[in-house]
PDB file of N, CA and C in Angstrom:
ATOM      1  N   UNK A   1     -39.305 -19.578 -81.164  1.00  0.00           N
ATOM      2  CA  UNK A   1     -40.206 -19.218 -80.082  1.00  0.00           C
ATOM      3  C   UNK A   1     -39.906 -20.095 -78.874  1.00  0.00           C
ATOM      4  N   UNK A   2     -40.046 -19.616 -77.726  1.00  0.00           N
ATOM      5  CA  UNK A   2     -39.307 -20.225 -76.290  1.00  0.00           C
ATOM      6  C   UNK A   2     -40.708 -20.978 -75.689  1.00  0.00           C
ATOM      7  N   UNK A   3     -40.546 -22.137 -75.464  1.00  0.00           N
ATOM      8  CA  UNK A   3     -42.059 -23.199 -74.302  1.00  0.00           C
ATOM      9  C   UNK A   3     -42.697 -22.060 -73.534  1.00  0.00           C
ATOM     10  N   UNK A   4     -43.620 -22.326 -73.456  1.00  0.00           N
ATOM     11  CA  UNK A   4     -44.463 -21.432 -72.095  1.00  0.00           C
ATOM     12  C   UNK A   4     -43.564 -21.942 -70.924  1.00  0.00           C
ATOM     13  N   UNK A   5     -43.545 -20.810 -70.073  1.00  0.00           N
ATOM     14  CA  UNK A   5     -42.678 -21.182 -68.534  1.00  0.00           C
ATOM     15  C   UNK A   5     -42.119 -19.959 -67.896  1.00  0.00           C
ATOM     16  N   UNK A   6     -41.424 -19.959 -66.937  1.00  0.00           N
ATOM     17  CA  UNK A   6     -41.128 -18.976 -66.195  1.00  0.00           C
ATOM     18  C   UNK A   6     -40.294 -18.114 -67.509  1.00  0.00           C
ATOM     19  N   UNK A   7     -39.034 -19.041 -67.829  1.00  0.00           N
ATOM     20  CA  UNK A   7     -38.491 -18.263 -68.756  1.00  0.00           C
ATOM     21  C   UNK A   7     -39.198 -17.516 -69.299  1.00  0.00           C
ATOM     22  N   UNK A   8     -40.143 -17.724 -70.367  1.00  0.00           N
ATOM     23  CA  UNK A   8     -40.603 -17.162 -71.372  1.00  0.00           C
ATOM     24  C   UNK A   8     -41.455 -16.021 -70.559  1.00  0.00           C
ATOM     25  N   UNK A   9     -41.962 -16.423 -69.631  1.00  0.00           N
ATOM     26  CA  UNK A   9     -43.050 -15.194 -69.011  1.00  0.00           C
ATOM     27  C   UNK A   9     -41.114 -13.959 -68.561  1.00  0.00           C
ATOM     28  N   UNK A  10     -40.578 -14.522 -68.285  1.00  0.00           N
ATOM     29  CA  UNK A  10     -39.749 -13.438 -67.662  1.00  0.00           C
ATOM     30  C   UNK A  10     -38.943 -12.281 -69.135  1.00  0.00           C
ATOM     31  N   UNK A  11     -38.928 -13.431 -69.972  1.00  0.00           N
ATOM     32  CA  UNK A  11     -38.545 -12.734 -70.902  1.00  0.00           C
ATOM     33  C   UNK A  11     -39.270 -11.752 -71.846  1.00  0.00           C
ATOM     34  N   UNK A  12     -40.968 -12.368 -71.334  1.00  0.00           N
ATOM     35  CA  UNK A  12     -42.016 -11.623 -72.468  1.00  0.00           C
ATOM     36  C   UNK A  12     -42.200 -10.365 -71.172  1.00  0.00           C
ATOM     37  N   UNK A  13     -41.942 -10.026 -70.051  1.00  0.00           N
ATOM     38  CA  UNK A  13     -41.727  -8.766 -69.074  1.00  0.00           C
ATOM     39  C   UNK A  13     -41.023  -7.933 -69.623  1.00  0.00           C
ATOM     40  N   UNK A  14     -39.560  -8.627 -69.812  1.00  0.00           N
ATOM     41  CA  UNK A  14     -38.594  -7.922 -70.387  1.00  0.00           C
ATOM     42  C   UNK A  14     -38.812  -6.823 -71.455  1.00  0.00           C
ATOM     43  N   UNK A  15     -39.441  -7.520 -72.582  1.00  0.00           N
ATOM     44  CA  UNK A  15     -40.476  -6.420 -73.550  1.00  0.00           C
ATOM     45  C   UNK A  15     -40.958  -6.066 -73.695  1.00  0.00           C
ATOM     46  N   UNK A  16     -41.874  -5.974 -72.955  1.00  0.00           N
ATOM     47  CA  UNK A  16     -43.047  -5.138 -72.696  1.00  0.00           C
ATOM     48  C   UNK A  16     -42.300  -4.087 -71.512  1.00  0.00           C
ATOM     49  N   UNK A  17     -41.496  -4.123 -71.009  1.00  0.00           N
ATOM     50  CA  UNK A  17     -41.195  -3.150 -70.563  1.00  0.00           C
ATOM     51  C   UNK A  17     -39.857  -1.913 -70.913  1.00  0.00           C
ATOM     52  N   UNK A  18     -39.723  -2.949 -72.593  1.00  0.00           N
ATOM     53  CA  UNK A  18     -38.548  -1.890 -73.448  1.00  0.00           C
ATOM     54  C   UNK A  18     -37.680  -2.383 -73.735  1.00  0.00           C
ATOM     55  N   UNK A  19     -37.418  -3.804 -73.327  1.00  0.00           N
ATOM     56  CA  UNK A  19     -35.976  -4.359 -73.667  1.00  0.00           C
ATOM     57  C   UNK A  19     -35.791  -4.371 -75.451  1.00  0.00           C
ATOM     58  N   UNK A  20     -34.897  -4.689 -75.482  1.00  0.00           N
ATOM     59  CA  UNK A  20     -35.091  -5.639 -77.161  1.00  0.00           C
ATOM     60  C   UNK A  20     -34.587  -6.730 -76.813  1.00  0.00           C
ATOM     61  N   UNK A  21     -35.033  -7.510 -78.130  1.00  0.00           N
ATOM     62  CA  UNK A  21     -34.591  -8.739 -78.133  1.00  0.00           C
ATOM     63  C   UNK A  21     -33.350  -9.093 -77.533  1.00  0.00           C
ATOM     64  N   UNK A  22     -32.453  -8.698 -77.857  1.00  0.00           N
ATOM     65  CA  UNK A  22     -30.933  -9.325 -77.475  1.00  0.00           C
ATOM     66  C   UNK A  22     -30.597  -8.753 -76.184  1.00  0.00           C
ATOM     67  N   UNK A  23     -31.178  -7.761 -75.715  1.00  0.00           N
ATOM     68  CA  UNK A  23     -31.208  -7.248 -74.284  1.00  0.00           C
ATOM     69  C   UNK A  23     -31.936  -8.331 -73.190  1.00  0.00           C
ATOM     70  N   UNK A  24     -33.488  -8.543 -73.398  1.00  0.00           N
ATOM     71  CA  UNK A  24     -33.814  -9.302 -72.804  1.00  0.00           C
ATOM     72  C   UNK A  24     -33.297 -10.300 -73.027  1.00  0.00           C
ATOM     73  N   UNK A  25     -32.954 -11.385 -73.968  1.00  0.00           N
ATOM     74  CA  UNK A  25     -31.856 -13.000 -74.008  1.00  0.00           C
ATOM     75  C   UNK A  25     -30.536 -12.775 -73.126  1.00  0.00           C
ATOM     76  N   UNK A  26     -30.188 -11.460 -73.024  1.00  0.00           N
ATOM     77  CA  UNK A  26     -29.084 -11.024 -72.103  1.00  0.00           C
ATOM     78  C   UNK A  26     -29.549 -11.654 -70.459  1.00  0.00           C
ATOM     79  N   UNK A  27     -30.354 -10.687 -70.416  1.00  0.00           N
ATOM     80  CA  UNK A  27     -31.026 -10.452 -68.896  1.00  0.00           C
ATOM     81  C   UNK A  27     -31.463 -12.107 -68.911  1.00  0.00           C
ATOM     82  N   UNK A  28     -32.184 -12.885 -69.287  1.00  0.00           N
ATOM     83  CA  UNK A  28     -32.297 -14.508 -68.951  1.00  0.00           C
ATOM     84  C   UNK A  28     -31.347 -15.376 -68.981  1.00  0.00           C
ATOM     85  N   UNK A  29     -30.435 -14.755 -69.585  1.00  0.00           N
ATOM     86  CA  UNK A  29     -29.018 -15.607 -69.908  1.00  0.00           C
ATOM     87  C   UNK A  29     -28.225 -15.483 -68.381  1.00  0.00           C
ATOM     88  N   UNK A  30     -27.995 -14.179 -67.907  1.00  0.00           N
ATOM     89  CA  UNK A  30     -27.976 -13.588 -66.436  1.00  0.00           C
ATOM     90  C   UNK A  30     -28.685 -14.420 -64.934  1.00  0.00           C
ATOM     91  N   UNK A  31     -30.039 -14.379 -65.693  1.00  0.00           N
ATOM     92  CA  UNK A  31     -30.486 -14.729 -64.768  1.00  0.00           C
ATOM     93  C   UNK A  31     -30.365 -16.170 -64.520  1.00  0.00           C
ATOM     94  N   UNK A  32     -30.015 -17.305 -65.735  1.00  0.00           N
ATOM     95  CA  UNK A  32     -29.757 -18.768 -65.608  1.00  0.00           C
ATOM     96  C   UNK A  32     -28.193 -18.822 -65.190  1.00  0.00           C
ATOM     97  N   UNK A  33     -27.058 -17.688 -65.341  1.00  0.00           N
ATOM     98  CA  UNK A  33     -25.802 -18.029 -64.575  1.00  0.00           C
ATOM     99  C   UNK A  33     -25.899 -17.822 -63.253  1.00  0.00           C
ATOM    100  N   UNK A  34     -26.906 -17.126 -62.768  1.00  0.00           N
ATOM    101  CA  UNK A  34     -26.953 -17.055 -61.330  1.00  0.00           C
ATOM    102  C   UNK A  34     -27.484 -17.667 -60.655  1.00  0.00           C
ATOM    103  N   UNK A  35     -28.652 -19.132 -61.246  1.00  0.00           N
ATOM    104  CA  UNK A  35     -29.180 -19.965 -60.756  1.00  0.00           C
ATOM    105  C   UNK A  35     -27.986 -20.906 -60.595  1.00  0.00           C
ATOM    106  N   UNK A  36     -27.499 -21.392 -61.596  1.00  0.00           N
ATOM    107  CA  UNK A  36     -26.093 -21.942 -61.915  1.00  0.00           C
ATOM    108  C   UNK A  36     -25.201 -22.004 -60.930  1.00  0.00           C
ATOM    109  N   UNK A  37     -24.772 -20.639 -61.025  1.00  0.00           N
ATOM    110  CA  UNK A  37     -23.317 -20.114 -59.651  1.00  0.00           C
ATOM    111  C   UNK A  37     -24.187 -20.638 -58.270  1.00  0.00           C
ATOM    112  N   UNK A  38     -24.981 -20.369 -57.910  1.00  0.00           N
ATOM    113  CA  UNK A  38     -26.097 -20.880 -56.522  1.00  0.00           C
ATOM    114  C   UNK A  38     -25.720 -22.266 -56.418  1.00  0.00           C
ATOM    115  N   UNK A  39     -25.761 -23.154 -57.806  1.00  0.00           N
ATOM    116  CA  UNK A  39     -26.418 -24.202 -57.565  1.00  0.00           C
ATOM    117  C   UNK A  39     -24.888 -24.830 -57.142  1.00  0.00           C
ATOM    118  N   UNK A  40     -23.581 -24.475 -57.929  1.00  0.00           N
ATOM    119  CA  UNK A  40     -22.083 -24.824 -57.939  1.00  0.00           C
ATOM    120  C   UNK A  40     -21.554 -24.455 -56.225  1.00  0.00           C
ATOM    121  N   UNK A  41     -22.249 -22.984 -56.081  1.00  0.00           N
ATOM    122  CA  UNK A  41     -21.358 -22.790 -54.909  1.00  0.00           C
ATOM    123  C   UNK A  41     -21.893 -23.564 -53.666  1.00  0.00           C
ATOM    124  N   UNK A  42     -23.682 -24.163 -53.553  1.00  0.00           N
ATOM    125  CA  UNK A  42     -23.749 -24.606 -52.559  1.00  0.00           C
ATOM    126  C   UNK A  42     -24.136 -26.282 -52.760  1.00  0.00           C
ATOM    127  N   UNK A  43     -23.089 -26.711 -53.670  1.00  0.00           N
ATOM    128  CA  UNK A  43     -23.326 -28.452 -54.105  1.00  0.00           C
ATOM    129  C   UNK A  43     -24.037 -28.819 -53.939  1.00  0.00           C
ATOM    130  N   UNK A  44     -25.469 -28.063 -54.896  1.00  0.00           N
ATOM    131  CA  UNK A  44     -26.222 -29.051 -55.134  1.00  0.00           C
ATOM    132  C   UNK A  44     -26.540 -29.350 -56.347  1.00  0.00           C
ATOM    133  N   UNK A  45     -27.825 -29.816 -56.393  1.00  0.00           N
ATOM    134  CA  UNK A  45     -28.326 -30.069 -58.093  1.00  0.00           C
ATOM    135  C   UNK A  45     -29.808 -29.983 -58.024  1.00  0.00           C
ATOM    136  N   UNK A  46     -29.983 -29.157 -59.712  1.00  0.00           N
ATOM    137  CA  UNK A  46     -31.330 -29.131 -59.744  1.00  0.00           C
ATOM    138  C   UNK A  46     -32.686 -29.925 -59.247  1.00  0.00           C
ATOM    139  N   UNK A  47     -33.439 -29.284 -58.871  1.00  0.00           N
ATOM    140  CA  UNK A  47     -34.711 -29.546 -59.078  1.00  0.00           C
ATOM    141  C   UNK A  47     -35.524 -28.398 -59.556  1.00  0.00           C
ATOM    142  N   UNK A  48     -36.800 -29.203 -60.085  1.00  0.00           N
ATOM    143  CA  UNK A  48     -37.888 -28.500 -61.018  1.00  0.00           C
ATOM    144  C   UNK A  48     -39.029 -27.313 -59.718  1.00  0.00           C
ATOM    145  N   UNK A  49     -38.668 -28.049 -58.732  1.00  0.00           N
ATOM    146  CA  UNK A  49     -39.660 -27.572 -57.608  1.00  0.00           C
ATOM    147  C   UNK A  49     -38.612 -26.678 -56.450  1.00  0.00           C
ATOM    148  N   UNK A  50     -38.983 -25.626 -55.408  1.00  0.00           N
ATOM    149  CA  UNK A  50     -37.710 -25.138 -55.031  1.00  0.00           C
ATOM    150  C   UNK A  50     -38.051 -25.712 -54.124  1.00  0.00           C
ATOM    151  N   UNK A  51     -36.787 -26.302 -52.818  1.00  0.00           N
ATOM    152  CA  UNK A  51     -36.449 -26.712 -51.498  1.00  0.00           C
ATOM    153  C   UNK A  51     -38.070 -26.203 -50.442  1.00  0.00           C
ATOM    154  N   UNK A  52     -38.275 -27.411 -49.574  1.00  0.00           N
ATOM    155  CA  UNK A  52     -39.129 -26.453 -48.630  1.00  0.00           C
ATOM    156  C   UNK A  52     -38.254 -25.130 -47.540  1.00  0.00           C
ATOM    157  N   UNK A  53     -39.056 -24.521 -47.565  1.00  0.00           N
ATOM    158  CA  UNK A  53     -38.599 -22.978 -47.167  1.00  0.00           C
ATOM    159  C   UNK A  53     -37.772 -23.197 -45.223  1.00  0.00           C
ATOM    160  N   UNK A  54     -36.991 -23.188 -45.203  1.00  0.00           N
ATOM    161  CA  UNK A  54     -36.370 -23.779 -43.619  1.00  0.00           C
ATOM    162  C   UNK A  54     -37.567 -22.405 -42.707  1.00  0.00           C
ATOM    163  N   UNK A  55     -37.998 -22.867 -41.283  1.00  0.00           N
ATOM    164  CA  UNK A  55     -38.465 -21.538 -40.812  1.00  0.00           C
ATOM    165  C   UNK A  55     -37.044 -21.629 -39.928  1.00  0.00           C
ATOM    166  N   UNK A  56     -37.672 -19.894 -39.344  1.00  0.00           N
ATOM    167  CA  UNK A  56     -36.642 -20.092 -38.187  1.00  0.00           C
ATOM    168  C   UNK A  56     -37.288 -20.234 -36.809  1.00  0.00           C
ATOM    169  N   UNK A  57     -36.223 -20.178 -36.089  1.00  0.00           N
ATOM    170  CA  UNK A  57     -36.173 -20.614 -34.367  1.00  0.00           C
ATOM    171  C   UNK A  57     -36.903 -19.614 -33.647  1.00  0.00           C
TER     172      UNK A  57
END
């Protein structure tokens, strides 16, 4: 069983809206390489909280 957290809420969506199991672990697995690739292509490193939001001009 996965901690309470975004994950788990995104993944308990996933089924309730039809996935199966290994479909939805797909789709979160997806969705953590693309936090990943973000985080590689613009050198940075995690945090738990996201960046304040830049406004514009």
């Amino acid at each position: 069983m996965m901690r309470a957290g975004p994950n788990r809420d995104y993944y308990l969506k996933k089924r309730v809206r039809g996935a199966t199991h290994t479909q939805a672990v797909i789709v979160l697995a997806r969705r953590r390489i693309d936090v990943l690739w973000a985080l590689l292509r613009e050198n940075r490193t995690w945090t738990a909280t996201p960046p304040p939001a830049v406004q514009a001009a």
